[in-house]
PDB file of N, CA and C in Angstrom:
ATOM      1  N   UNK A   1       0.815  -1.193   0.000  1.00  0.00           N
ATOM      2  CA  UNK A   1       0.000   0.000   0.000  1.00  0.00           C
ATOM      3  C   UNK A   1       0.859   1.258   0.000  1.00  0.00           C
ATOM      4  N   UNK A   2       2.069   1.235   0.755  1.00  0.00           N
ATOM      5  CA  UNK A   2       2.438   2.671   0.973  1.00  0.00           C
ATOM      6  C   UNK A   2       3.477   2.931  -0.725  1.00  0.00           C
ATOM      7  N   UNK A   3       4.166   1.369  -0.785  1.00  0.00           N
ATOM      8  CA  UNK A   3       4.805   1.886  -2.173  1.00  0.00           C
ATOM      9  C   UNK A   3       3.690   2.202  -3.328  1.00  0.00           C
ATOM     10  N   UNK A   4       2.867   1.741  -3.265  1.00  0.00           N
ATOM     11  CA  UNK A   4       2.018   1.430  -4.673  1.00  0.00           C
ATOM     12  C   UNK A   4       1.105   3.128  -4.638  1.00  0.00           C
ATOM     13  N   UNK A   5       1.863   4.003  -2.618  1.00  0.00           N
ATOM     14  CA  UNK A   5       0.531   4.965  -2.592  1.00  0.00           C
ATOM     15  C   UNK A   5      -0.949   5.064  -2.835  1.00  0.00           C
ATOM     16  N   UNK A   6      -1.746   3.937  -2.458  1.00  0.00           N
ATOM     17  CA  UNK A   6      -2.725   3.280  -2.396  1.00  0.00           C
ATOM     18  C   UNK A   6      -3.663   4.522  -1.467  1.00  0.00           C
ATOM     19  N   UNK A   7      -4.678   4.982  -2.273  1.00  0.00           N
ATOM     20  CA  UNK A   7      -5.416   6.110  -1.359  1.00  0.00           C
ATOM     21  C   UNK A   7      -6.481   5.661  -0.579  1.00  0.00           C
ATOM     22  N   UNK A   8      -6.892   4.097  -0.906  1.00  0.00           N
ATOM     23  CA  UNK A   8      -7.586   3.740   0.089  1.00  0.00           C
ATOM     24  C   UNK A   8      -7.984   3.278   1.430  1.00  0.00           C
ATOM     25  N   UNK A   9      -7.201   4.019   2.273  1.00  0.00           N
ATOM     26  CA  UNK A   9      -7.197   4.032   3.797  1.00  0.00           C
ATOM     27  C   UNK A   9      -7.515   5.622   3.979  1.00  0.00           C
ATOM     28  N   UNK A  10      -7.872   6.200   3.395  1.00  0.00           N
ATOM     29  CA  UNK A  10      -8.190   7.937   3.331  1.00  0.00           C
ATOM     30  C   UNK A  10      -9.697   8.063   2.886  1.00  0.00           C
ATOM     31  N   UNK A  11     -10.344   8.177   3.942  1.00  0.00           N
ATOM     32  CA  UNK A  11     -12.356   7.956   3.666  1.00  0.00           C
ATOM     33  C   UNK A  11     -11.937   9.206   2.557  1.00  0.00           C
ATOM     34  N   UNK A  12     -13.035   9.262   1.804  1.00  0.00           N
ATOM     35  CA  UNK A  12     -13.397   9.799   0.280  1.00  0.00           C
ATOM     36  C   UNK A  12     -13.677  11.616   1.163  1.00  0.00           C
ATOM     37  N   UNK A  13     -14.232  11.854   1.753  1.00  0.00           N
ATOM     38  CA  UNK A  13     -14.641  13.408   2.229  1.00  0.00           C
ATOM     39  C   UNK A  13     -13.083  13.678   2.466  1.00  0.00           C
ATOM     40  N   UNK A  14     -12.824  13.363   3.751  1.00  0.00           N
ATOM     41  CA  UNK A  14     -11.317  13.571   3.529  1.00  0.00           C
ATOM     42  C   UNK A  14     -10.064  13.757   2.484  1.00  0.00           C
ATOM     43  N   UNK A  15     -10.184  12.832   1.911  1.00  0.00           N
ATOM     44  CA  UNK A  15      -9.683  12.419   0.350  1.00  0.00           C
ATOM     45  C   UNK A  15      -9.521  13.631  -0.595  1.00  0.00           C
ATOM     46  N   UNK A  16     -11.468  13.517  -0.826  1.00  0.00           N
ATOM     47  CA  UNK A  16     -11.557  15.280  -1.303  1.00  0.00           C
ATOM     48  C   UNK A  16     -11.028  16.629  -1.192  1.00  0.00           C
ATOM     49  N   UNK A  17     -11.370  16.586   0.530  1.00  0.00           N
ATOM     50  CA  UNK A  17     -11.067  18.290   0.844  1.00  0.00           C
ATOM     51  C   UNK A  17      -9.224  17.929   0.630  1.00  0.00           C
ATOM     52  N   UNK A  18      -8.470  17.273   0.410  1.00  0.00           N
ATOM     53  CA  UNK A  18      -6.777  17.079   0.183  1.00  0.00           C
ATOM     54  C   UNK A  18      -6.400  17.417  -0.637  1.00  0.00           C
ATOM     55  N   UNK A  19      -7.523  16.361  -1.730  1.00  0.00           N
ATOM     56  CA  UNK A  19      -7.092  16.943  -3.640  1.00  0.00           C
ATOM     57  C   UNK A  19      -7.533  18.500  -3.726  1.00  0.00           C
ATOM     58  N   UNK A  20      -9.051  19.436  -2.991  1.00  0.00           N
ATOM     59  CA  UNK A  20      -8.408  20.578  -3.270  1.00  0.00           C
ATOM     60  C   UNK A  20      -7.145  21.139  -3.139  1.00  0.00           C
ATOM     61  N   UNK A  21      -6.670  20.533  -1.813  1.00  0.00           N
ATOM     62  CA  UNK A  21      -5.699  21.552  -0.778  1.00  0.00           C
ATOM     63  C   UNK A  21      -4.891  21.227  -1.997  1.00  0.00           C
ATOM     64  N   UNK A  22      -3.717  19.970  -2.485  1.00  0.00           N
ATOM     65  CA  UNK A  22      -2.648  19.709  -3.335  1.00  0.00           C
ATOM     66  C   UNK A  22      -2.913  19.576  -4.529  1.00  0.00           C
ATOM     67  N   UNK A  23      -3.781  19.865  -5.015  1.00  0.00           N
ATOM     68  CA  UNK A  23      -4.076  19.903  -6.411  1.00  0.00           C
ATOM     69  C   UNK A  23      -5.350  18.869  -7.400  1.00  0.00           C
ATOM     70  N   UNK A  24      -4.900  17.713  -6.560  1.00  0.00           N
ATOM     71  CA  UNK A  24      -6.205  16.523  -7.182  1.00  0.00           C
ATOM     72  C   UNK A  24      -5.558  15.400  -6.231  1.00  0.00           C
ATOM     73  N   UNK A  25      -6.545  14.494  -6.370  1.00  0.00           N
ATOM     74  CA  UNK A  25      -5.911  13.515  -5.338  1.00  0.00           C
ATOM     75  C   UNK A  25      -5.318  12.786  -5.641  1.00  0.00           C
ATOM     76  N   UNK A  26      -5.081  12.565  -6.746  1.00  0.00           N
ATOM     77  CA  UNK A  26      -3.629  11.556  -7.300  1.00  0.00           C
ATOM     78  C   UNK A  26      -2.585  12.459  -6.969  1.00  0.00           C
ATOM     79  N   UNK A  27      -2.254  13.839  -6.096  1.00  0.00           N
ATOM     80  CA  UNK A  27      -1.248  14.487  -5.787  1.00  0.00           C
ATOM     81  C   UNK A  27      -1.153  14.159  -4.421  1.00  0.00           C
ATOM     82  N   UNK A  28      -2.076  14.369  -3.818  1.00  0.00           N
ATOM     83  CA  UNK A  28      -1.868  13.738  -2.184  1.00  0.00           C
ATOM     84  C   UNK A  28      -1.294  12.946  -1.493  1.00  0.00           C
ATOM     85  N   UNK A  29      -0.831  12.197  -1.678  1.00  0.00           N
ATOM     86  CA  UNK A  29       0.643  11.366  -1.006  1.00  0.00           C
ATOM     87  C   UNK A  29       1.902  11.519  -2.074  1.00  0.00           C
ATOM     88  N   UNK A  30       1.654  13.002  -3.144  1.00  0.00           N
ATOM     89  CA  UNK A  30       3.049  12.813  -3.678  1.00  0.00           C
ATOM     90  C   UNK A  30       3.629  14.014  -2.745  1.00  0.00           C
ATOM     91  N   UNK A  31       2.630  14.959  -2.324  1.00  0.00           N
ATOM     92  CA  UNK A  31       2.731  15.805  -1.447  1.00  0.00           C
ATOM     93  C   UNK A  31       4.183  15.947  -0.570  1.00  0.00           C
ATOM     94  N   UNK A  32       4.899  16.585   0.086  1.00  0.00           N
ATOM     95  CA  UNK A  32       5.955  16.471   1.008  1.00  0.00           C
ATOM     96  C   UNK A  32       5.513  16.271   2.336  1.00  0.00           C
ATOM     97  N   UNK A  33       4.383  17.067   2.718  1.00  0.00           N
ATOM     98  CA  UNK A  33       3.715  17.195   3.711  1.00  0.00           C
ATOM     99  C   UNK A  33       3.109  15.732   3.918  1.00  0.00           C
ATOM    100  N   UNK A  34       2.747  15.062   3.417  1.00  0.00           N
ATOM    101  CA  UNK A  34       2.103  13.889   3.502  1.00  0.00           C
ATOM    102  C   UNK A  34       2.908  12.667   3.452  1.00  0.00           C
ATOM    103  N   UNK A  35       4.161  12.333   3.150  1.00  0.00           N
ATOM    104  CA  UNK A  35       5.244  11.330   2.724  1.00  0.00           C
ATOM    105  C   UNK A  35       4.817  10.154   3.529  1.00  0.00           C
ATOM    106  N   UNK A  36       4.695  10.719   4.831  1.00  0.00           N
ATOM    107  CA  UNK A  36       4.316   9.141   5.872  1.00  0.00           C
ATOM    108  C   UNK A  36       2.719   8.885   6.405  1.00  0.00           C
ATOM    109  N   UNK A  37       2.129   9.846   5.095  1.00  0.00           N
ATOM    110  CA  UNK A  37       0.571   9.693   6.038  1.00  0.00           C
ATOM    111  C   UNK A  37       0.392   8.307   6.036  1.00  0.00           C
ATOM    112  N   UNK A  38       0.229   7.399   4.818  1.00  0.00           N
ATOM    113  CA  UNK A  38      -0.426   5.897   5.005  1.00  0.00           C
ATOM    114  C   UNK A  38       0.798   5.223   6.034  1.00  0.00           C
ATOM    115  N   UNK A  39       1.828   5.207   6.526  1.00  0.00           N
ATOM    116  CA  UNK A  39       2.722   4.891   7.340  1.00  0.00           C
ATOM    117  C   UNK A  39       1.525   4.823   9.303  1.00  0.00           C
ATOM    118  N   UNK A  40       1.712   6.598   8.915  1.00  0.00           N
ATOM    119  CA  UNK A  40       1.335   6.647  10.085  1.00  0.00           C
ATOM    120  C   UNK A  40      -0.159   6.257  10.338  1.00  0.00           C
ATOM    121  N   UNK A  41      -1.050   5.994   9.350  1.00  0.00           N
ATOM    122  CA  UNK A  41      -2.385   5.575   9.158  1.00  0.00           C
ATOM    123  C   UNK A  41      -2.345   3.998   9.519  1.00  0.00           C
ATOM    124  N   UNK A  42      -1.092   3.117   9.338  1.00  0.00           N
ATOM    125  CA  UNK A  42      -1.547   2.255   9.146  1.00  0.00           C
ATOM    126  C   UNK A  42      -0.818   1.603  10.529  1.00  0.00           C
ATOM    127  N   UNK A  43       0.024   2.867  11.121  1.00  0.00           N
ATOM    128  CA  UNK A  43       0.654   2.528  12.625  1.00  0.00           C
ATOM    129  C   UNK A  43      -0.490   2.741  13.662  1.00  0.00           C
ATOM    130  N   UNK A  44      -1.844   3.340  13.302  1.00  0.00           N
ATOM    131  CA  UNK A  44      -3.063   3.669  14.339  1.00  0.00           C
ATOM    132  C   UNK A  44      -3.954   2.342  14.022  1.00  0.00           C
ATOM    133  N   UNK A  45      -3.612   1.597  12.530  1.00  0.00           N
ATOM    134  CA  UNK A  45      -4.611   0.618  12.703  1.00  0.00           C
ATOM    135  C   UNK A  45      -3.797  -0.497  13.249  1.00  0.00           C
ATOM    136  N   UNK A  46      -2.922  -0.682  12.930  1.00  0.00           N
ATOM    137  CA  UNK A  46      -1.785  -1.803  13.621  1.00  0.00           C
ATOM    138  C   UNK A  46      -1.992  -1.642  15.309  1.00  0.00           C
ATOM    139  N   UNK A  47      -1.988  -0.465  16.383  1.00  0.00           N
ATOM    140  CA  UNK A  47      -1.968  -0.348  17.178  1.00  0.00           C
ATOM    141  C   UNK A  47      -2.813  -1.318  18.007  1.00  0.00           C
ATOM    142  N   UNK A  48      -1.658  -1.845  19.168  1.00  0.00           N
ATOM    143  CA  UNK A  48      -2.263  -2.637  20.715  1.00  0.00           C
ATOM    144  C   UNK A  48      -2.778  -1.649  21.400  1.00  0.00           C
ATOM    145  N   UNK A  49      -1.985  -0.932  21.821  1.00  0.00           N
ATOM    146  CA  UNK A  49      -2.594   0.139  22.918  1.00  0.00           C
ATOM    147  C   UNK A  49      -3.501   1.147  22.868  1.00  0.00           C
ATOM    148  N   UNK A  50      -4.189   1.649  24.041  1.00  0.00           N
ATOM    149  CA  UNK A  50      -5.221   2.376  23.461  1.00  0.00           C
ATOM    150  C   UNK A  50      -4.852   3.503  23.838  1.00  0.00           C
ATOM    151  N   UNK A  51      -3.665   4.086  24.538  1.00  0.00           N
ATOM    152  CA  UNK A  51      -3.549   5.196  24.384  1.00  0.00           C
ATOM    153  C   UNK A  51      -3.341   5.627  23.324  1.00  0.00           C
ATOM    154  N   UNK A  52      -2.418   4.718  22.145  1.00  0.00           N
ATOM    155  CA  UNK A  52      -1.771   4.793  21.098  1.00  0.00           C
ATOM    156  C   UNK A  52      -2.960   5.984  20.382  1.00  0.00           C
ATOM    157  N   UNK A  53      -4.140   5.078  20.763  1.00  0.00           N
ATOM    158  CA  UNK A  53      -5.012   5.571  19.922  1.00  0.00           C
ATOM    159  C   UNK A  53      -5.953   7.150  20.141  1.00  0.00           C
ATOM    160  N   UNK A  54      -5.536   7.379  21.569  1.00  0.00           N
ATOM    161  CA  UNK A  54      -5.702   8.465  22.290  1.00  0.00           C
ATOM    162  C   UNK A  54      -5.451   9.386  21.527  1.00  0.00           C
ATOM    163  N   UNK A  55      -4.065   9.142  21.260  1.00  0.00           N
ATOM    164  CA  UNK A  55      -2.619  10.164  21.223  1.00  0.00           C
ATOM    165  C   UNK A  55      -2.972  10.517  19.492  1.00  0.00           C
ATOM    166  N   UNK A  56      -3.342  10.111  19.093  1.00  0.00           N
ATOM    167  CA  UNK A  56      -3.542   9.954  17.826  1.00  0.00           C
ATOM    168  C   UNK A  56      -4.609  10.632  17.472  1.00  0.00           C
ATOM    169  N   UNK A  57      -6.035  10.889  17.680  1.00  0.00           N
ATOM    170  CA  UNK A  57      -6.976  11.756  17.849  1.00  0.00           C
ATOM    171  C   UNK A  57      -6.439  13.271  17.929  1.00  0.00           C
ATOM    172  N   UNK A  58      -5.039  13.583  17.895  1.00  0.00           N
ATOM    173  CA  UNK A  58      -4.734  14.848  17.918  1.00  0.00           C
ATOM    174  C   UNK A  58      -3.717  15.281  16.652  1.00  0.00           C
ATOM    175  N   UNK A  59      -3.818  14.516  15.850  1.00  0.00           N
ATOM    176  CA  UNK A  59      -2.720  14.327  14.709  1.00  0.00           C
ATOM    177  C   UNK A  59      -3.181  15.593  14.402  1.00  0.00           C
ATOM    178  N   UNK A  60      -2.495  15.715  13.514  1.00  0.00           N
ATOM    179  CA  UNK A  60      -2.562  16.895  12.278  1.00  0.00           C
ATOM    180  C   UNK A  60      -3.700  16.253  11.361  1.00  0.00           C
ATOM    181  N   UNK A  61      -2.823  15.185  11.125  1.00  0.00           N
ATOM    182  CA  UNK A  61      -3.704  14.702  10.129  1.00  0.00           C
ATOM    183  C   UNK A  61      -5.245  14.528  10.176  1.00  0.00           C
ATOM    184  N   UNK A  62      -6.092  14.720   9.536  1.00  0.00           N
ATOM    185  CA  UNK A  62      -7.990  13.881   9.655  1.00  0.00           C
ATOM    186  C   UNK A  62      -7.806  12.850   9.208  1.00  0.00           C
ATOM    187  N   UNK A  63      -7.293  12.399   8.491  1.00  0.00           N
ATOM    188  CA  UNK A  63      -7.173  10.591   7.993  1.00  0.00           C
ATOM    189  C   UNK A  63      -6.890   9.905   9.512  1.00  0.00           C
ATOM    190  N   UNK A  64      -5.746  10.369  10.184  1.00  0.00           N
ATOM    191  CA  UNK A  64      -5.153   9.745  11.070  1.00  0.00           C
ATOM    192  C   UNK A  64      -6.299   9.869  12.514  1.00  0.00           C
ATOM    193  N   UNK A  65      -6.841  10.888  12.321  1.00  0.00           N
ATOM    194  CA  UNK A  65      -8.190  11.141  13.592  1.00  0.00           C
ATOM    195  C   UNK A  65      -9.257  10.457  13.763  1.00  0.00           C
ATOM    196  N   UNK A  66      -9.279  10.185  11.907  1.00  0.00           N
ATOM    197  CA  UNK A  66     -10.548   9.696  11.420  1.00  0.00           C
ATOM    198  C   UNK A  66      -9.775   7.619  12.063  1.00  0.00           C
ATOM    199  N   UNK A  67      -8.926   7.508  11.648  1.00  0.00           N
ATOM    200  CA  UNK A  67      -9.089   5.543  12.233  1.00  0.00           C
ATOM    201  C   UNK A  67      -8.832   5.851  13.629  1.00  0.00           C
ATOM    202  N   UNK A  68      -8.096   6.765  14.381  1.00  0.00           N
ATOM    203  CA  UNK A  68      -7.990   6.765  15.715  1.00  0.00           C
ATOM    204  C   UNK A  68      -9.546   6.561  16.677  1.00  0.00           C
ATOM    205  N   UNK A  69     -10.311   7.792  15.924  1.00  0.00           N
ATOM    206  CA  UNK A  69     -11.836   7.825  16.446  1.00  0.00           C
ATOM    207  C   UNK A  69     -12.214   6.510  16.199  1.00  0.00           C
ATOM    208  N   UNK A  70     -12.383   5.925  15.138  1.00  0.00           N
ATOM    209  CA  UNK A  70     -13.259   4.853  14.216  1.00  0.00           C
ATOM    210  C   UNK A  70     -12.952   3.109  15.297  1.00  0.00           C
ATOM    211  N   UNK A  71     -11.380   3.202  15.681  1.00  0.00           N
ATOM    212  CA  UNK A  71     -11.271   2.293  16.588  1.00  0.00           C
ATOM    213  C   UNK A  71     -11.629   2.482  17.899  1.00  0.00           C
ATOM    214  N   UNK A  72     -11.288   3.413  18.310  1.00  0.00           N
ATOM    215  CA  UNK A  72     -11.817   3.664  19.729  1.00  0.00           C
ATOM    216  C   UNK A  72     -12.578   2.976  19.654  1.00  0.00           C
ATOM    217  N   UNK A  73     -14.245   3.654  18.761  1.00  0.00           N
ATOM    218  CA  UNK A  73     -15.105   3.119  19.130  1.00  0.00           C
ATOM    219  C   UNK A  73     -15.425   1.110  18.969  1.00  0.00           C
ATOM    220  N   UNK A  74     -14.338   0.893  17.915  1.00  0.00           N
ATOM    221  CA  UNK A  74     -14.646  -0.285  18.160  1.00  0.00           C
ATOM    222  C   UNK A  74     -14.003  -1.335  19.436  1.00  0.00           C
ATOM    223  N   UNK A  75     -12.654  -0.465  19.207  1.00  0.00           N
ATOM    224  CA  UNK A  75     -11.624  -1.465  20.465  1.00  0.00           C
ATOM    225  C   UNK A  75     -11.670  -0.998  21.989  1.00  0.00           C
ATOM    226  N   UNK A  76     -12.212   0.457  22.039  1.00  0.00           N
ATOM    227  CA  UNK A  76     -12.524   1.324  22.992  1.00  0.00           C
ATOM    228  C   UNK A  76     -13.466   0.763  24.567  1.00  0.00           C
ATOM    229  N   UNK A  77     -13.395   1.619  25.183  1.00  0.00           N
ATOM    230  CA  UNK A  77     -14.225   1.519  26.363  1.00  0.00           C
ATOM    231  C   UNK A  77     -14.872   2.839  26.993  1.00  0.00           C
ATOM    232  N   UNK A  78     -15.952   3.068  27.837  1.00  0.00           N
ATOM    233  CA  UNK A  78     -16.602   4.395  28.231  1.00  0.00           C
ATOM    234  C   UNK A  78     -15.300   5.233  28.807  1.00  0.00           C
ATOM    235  N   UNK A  79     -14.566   4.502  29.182  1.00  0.00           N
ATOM    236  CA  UNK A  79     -13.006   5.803  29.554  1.00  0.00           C
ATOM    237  C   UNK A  79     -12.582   6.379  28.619  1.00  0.00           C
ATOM    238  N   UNK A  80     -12.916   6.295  27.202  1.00  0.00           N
ATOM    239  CA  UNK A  80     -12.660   7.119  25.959  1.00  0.00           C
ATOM    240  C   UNK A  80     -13.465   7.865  26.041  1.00  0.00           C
ATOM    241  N   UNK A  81     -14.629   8.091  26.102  1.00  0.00           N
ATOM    242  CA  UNK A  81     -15.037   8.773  25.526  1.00  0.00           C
ATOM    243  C   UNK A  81     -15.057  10.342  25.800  1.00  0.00           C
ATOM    244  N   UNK A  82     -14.791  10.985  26.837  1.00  0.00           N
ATOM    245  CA  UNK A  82     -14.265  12.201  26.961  1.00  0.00           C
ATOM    246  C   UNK A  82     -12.709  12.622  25.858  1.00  0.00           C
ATOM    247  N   UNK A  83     -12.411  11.988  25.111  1.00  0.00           N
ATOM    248  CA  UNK A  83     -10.956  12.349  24.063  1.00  0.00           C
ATOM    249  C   UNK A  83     -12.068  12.254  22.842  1.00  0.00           C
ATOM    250  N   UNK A  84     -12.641  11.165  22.747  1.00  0.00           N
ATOM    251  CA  UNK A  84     -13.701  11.534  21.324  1.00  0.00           C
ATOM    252  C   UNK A  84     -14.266  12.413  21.548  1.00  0.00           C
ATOM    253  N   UNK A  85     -15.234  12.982  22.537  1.00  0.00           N
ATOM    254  CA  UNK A  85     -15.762  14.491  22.457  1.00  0.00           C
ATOM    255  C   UNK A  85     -15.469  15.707  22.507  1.00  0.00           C
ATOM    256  N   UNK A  86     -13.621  15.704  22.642  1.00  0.00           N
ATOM    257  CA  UNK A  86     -13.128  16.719  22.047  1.00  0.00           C
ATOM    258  C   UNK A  86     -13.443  16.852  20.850  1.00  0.00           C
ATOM    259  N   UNK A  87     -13.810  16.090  19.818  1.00  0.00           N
ATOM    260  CA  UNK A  87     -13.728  16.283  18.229  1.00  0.00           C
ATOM    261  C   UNK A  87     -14.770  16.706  17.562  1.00  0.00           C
ATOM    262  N   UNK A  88     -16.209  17.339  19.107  1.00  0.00           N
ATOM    263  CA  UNK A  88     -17.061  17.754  18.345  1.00  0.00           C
ATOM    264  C   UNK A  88     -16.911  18.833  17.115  1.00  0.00           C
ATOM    265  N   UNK A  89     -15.767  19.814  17.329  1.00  0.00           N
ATOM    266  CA  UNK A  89     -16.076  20.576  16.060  1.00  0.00           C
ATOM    267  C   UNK A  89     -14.646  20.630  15.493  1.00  0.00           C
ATOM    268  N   UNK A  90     -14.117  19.347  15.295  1.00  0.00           N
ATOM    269  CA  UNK A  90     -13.121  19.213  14.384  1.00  0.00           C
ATOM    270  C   UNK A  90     -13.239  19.783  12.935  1.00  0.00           C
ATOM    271  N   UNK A  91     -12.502  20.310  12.504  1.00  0.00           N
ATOM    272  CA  UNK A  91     -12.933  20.482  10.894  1.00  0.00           C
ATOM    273  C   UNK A  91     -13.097  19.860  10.039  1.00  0.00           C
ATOM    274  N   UNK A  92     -12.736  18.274  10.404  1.00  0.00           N
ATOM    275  CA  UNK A  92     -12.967  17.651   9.365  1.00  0.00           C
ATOM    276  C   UNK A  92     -14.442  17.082   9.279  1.00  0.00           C
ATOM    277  N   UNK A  93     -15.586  16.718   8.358  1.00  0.00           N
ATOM    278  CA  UNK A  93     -16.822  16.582   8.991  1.00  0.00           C
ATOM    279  C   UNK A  93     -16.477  15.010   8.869  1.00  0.00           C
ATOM    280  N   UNK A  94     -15.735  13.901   8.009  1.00  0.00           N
ATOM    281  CA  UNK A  94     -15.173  12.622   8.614  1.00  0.00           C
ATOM    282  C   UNK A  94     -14.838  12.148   9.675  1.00  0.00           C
ATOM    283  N   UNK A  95     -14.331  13.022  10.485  1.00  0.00           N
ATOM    284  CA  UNK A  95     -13.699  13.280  12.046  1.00  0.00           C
ATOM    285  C   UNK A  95     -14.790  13.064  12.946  1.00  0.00           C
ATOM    286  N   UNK A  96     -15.630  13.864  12.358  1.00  0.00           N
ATOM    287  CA  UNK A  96     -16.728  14.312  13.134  1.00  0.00           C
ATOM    288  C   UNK A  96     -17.965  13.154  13.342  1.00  0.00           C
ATOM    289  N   UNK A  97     -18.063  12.671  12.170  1.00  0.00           N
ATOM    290  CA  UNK A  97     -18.798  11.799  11.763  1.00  0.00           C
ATOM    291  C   UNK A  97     -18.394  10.627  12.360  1.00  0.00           C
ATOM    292  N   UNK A  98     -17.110   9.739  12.761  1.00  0.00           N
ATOM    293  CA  UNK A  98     -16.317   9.024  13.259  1.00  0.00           C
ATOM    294  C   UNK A  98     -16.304   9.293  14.731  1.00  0.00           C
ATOM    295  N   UNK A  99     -16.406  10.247  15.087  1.00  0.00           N
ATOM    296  CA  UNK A  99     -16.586  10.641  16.573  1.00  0.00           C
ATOM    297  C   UNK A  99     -17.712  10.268  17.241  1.00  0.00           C
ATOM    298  N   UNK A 100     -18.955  10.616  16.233  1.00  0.00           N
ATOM    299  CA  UNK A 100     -20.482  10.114  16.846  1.00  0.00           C
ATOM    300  C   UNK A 100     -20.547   8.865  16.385  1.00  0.00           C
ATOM    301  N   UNK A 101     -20.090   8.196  15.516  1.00  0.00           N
ATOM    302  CA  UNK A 101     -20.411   6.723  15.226  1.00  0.00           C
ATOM    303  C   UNK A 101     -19.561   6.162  16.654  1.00  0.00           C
ATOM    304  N   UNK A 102     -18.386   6.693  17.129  1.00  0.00           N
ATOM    305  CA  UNK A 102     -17.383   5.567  18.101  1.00  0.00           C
ATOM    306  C   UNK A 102     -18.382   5.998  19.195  1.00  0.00           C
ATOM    307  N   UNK A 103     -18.682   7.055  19.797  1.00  0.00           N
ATOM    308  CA  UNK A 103     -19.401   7.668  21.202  1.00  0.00           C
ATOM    309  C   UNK A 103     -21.236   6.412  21.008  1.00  0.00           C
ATOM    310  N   UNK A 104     -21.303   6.178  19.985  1.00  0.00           N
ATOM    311  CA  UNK A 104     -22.399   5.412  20.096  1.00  0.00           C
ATOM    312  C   UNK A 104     -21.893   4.125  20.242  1.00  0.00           C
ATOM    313  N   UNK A 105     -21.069   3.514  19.311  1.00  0.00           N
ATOM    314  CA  UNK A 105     -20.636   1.904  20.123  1.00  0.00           C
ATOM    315  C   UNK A 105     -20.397   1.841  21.220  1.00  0.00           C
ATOM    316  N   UNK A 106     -19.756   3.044  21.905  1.00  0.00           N
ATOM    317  CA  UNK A 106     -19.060   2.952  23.322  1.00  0.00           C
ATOM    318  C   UNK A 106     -20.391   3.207  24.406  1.00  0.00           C
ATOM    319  N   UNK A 107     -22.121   3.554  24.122  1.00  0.00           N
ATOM    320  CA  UNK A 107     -22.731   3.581  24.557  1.00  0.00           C
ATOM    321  C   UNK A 107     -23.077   4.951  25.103  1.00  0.00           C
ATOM    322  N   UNK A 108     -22.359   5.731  24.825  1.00  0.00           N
ATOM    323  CA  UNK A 108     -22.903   7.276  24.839  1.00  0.00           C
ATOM    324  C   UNK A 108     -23.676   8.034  23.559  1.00  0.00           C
ATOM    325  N   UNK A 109     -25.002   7.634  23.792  1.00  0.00           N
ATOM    326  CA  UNK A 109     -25.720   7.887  22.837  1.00  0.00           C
ATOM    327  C   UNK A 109     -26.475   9.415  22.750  1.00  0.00           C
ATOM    328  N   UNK A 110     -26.121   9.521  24.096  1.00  0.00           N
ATOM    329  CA  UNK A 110     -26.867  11.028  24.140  1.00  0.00           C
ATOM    330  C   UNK A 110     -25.524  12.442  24.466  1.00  0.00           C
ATOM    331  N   UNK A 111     -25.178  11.886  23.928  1.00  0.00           N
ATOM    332  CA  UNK A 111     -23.805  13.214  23.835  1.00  0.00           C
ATOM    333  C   UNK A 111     -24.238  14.650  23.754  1.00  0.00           C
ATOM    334  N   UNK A 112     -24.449  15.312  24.183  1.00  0.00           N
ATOM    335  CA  UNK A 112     -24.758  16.735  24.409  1.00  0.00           C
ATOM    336  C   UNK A 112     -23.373  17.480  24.530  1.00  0.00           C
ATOM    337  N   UNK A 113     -22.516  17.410  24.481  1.00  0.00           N
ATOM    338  CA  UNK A 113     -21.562  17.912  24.380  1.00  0.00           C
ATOM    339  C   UNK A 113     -21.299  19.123  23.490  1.00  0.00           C
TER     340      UNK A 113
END
């Protein structure tokens, strides 16, 4: 994946708002800024630990926020969920979207936050 630059570990909204930022999205991992995104994308899905995945919810990146959130909620427990509800108004709306899907597996369904 990372030699071949394989864009599919990068949800499509995300994806999008990139190819504006660098030009189209077949530019997005030729990017400089981006060299280790699927690296580091694929070090949050590889991850044992769950801080790993904590710590990660604060990337730069939204790709990288977006599997950090997305596992929580699956590998996660209700002690997450105060780090996912930081992300109510992340900019990315993937982020965002990933935030209320994990806060609902984890059983916080009524997030008022």
């Amino acid at each position: 994946m990372v030699l071949s630059r394989d864009l599919g570990l990068i949800l499509e909204p995300i994806l999008e708002e990139n190819g504006h930022r660098y030009g189209s999205k077949f530019h997005v991992l030729k990017h400089q800024d981006n060299q280790m995104l699927l690296r580091d994308i694929l070090s949050v899905i590889d991850a044992t630990e769950l801080h790993t995945l904590t710590k990660a919810l604060k990337s730069n990146s939204p790709a990288v926020r977006y599997w950090a959130a997305t596992l929580l909620g699956v590998r996660g427990d209700r002690t997450h969920t105060k780090a996912l509800a930081r992300l109510i108004k992340d900019a990315s709306s993937g982020v965002r979207v990933a935030r209320a899907l994990a806060l609902c597996r984890l059983g916080d369904v009524n997030d008022r936050r």
